[in-house]
Structure formats: structure tokens, C-alpha cells
Protein backbone atom coordinates (compact mmCIF):
# COMPACT_ATOMS: atom_id res chain seq x y z
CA UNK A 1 58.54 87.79 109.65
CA UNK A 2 58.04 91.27 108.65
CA UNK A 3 60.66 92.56 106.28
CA UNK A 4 62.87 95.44 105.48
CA UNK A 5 61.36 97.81 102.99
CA UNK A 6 64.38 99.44 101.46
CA UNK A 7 67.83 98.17 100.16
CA UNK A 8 70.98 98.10 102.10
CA UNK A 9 74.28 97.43 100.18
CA UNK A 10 78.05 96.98 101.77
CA UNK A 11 81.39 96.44 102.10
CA UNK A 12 82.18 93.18 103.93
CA UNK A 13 86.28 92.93 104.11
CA UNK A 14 88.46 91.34 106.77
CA UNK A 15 92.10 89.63 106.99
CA UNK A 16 94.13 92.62 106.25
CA UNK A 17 96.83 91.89 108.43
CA UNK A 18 98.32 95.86 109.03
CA UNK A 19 102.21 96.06 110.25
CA UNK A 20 102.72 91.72 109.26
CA UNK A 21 105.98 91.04 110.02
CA UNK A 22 105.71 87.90 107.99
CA UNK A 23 108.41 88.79 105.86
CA UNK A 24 110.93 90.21 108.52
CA UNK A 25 112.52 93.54 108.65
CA UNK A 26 114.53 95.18 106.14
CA UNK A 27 113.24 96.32 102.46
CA UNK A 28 111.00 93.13 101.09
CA UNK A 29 109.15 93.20 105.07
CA UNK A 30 108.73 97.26 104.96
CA UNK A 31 107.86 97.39 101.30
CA UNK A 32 105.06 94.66 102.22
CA UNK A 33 103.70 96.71 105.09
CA UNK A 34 103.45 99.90 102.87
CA UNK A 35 101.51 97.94 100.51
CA UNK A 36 99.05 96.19 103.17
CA UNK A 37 98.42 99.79 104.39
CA UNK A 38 97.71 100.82 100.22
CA UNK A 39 95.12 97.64 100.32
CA UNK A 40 93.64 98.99 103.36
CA UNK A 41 93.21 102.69 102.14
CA UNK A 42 91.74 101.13 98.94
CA UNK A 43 89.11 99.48 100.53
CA UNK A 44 88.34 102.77 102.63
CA UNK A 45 88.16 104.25 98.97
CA UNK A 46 86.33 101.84 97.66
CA UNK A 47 83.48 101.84 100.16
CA UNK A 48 83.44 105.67 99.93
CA UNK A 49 83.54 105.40 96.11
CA UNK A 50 80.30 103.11 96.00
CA UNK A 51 78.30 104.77 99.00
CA UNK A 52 78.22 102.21 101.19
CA UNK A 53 75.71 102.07 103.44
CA UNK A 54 78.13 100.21 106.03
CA UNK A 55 81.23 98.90 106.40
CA UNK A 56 82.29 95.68 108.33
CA UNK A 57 85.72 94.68 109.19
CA UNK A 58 85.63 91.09 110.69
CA UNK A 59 88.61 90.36 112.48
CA UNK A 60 92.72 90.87 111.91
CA UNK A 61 92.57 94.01 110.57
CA UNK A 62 95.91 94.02 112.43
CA UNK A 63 98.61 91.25 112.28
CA UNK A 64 99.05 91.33 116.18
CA UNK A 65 98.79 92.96 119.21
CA UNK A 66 102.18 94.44 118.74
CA UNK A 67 101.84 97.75 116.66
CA UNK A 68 103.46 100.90 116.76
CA UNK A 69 101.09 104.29 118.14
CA UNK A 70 102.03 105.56 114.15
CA UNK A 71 100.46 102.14 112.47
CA UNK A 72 97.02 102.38 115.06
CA UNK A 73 96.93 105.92 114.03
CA UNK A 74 97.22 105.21 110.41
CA UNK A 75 94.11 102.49 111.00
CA UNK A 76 92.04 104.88 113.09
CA UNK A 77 92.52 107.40 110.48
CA UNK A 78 91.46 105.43 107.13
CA UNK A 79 88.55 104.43 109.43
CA UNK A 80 87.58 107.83 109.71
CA UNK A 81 87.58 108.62 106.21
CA UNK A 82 85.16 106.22 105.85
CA UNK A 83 81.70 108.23 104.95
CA UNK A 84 79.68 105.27 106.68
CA UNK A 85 79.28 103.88 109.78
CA UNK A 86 82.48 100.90 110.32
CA UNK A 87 81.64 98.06 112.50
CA UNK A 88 84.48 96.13 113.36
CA UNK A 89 85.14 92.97 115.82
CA UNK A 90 88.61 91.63 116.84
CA UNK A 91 90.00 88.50 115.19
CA UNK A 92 92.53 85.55 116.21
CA UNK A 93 95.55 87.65 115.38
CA UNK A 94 94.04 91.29 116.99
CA UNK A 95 92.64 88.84 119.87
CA UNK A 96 90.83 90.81 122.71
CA UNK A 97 92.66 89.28 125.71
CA UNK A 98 95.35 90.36 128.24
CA UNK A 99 97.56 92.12 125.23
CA UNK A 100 94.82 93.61 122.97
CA UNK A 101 95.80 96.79 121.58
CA UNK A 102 91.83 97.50 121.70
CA UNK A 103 91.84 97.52 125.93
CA UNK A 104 93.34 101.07 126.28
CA UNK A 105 91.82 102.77 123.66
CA UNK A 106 90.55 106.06 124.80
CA UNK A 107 86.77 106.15 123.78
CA UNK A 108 87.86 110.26 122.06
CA UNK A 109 90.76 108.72 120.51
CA UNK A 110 88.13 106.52 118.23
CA UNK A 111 86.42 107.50 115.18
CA UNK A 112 83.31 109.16 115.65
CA UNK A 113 81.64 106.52 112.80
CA UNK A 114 83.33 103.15 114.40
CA UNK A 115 81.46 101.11 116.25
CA UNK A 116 84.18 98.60 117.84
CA UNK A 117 82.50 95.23 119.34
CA UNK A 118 84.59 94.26 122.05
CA UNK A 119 82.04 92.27 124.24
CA UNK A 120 82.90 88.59 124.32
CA UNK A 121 79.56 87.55 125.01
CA UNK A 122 78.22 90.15 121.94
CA UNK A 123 76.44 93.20 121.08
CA UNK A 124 73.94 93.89 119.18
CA UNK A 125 73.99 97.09 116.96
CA UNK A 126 70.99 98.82 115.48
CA UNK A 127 70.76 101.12 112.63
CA UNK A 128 66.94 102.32 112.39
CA UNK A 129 67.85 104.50 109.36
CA UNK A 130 69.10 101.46 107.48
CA UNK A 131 66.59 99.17 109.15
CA UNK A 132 69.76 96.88 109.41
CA UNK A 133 70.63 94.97 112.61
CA UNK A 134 74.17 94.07 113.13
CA UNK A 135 75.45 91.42 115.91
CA UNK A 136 78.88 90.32 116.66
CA UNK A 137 81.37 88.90 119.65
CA UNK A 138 84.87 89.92 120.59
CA UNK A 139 87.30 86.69 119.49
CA UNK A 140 89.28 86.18 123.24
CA UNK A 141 91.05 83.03 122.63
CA UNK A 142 91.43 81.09 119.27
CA UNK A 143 90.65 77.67 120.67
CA UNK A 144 87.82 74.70 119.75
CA UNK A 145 85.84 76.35 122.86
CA UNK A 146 85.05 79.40 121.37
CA UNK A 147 82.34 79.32 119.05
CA UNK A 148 81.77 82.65 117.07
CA UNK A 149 78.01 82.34 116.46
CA UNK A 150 77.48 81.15 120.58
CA UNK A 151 74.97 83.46 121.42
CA UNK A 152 73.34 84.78 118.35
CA UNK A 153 70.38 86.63 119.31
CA UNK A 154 67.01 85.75 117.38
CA UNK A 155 66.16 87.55 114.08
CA UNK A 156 64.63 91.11 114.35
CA UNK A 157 61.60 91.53 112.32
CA UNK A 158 61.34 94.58 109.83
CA UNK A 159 65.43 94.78 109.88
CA UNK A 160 68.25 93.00 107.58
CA UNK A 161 69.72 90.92 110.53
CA UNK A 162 73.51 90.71 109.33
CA UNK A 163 76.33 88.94 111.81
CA UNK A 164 80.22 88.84 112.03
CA UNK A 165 82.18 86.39 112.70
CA UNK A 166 85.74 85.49 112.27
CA UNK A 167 86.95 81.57 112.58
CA UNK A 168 86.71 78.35 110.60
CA UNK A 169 83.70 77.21 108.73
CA UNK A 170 83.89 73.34 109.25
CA UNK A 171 81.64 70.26 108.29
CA UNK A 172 83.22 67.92 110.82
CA UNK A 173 82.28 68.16 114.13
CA UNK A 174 85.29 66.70 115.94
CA UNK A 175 86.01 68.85 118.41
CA UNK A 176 89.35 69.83 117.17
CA UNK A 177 88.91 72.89 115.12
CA UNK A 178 89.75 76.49 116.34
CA UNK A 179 86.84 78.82 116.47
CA UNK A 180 84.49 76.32 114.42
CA UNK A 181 81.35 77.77 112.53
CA UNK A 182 79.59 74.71 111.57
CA UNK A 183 76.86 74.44 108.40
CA UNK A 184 74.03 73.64 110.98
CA UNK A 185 74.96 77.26 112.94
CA UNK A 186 74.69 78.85 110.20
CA UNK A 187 71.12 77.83 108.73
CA UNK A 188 69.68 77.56 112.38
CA UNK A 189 70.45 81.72 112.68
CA UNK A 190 67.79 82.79 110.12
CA UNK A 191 69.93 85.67 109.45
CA UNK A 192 70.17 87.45 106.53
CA UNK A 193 74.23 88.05 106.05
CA UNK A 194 76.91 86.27 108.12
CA UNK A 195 79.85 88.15 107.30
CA UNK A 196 83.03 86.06 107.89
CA UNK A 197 86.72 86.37 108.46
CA UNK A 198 89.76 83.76 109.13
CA UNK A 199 90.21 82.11 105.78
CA UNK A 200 92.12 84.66 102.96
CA UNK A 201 90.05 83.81 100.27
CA UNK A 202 86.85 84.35 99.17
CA UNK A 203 84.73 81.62 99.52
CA UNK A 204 80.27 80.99 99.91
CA UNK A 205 79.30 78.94 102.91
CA UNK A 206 76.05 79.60 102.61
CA UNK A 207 73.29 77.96 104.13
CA UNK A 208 69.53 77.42 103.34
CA UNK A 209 68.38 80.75 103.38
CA UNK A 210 71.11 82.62 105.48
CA UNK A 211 74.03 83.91 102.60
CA UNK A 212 77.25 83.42 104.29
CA UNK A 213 80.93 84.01 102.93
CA UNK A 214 84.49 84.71 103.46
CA UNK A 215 85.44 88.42 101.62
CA UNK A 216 89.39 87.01 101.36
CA UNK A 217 91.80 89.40 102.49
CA UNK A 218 92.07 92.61 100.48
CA UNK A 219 95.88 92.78 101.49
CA UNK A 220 99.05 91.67 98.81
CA UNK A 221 100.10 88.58 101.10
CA UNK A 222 100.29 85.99 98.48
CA UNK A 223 101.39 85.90 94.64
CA UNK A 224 98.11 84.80 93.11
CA UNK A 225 94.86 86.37 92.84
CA UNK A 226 93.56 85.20 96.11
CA UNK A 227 95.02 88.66 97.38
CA UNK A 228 93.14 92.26 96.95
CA UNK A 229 89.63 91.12 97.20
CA UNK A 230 86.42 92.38 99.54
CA UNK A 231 83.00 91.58 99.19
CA UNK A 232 80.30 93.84 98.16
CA UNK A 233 76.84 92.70 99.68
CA UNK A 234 73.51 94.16 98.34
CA UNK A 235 70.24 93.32 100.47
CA UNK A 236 67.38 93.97 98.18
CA UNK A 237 63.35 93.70 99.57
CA UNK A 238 62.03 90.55 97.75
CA UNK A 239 64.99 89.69 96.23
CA UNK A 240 67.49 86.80 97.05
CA UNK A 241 71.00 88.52 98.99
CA UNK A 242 73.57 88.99 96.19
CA UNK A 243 77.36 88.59 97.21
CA UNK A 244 79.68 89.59 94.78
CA UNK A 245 83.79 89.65 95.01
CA UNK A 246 85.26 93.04 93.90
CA UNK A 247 88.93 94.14 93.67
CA UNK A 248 90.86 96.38 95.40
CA UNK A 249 93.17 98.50 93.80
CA UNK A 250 96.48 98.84 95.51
């Protein structure tokens, strides 16, 4: 296969959980929501800070389905700000099914640099300037039936073919997992990048030549360092796909 001739580099971030209402109302739940909202402007700033070619937001970039119009336009606004094209796919907690928050979105009332994948079977996106090929699928129902990387279309040649998907990465095929992305799926795509969401920390899945990992969640949800991270991908012609974890401040 033909390959890219220039570099490509990214932000790859997901899990960020906007308006969580894990901690309840009052003052500990609202001072935890302003702060998820500071992790999610930091990324924004981070990606505009490095000139990012793209950025990818795979899944949950809300905690629900149940937001205020104030907290979607705080999220469609950061997007915005963004000085690079966003590509973004729904995950279990933003699910795309009869109460998505996605469904009556006014196309105007988007970002002019989002490109939101909300076709269940997927889309394929292509930027010719970045000779980067992007596919993902809209996460309906969190269930062992749905299989994220179903329907991943073959490689393109002359393009870094990069994926999203949000669910479990899983070694045992037992039919019992959620959303499973198995080892075998992952090798068998040839892809360059599989960018993936679910798990809230960072983690390489890897497999043969196809780099794969989980960014962690860039949002303060835990007290350890597994919080405030996203992954900064670099695609380099002739050179091996470097992943590398970077903070985020908050």
C-alpha cells in the first residue's frame, strides 16, 4: 500500500463526562461540574496550543442525555474554539438512541469545524489536505451486540487510515461483554490509529501493526493520576505511530 507522504499529529481525548451528576447536587456536585468543564476547555487549549492537525472526541463527552441548553452551549462553544477540524462520535453515556441530545441538533446550531458521526452503520470522513482518513459509528445501545469496529471499511491507500471507537477492549470472547473490541479486530483492520474511548485510563491495546489506545479521561473524576490525561498521536512517513499521554491542565 501506497503511503502518506507528510506527518499528521493529534489530539485523541474522550470520557469527559460534562454536567456528571455523580456526586449529586449541592456544592461538592457543582464544584465537580465546573471543574469537568475546566478539563474540557484545557484540552480545547491544548490542541490549539500544539496545532493540531485534528481533534477526536470518542464518545461521553457528556455524562447523559440529560443536559441543560447552557451546558450543550458551553460544549458547542469550546468545540468551536478549536482551530482544527473536531470529529466526534457518541458514546454509551451520550448514546444515539430515542433520548440523544444529538437528534435535534439544528445542522446551523453546530460548529462550522465539527464533524459529528451519528450514522450507526458509520461514516467515513476524508481530509485530502491531511491525507488522513477518519471512520467511525454512532454507539445506539451499549449491549454485547454492538460491536464498534462492525463494519470497518478497508484501508485507503496514500492516507493515514485512523478509526474511533468507544467500548471494551476484551481478550475473552464470551459473549458477555458490552460493546467488545477484541485483539483479533483490531490487527485484522490494517489501520493506522484506532482511537478508543470507554475505559478512564490510558492504556495501549495495540495490535501487530495497527497502534491502538485508550487517551483516559481528561476530566477530575477520581483522586489519583488516572484523571487529566489525553493522548497526543503523531503519524510520521516511515516511522512507527508514536502515542504519547500528555496532561491537561485544569
Amino acid at each position: 500500500m501506497h503511503r502518506p507522504r507528510r506527518p499528521v499529529s493529534f489530539v485523541h481525548t474522550s470520557d469527559v463526562h460534562l454536567e456528571t451528576d455523580s456526586f449529586g447536587n449541592g456544592p461538592n456536585g457543582d464544584r465537580l461540574r465546573e471543574r469537568v468543564r475546566r478539563s474540557f476547555s484545557g484540552v480545547i487549549d491544548l490542541a490549539n496550543e500544539r496545532e493540531a492537525d485534528l481533534l477526536l472526541i470518542v464518545g461521553d463527552l457528556f455524562d447523559s442525555s440529560r443536559v441543560s441548553d447552557a451546558a450543550l452551549r458551553f460544549a458547542l462553544g469550546e468545540v468551536g474554539r478549536a482551530v482544527m477540524p473536531v470529529v466526534m462520535i457518541p458514546g454509551n453515556h451520550d448514546a444515539h438512541d430515542e433520548r440523544s441530545l444529538y437528534a435535534n441538533l439544528a445542522t446551523e446550531a453546530l460548529p462550522a469545524n465539527l464533524h459529528l458521526i451519528l450514522e450507526p452503520e458509520g461514516r467515513v470522513i476524508d481530509f485530502p489536505q491531511l491525507e488522513a482518513r477518519i471512520w467511525g459509528r454512532a454507539l445506539v445501545e451499549h449491549s454485547p451486540d454492538y460491536r464498534p469496529l462492525s463494519g470497518m471499511p478497508a484501508p485507503a491507500p496514500e492516507r493515514w487510515n485512523i478509526a474511533l471507537a468507544h467500548g471494551l477492549f476484551t481478550e475473552e470472547a464470551d459473549g458477555m461483554r458490552s460493546s467488545p473490541i477484541t485483539p483479533a479486530e483490531i490487527e485484522a483492520s490494517a489501520y493506522d490509529y484506532i482511537a478508543l474511548g470507554h475505559i478512564h485510563v490510558f492504556g495501549d491495546v495495540s495490535q501487530g501493526a495497527t497502534r491502538a489506545a485508550y487517551c483516559g479521561t481528561p476530566a477530575p473524576l477520581y483522586v489519583s493520576d488516572n484523571a487529566g490525561w489525553v493522548a497526543w498521536v503523531s503519524c510520521v512517513p516511515g516511522e512507527a505511530v508514536r502515542v504519547e499521554r500528555l496532561a491537561v491542565s485544569l
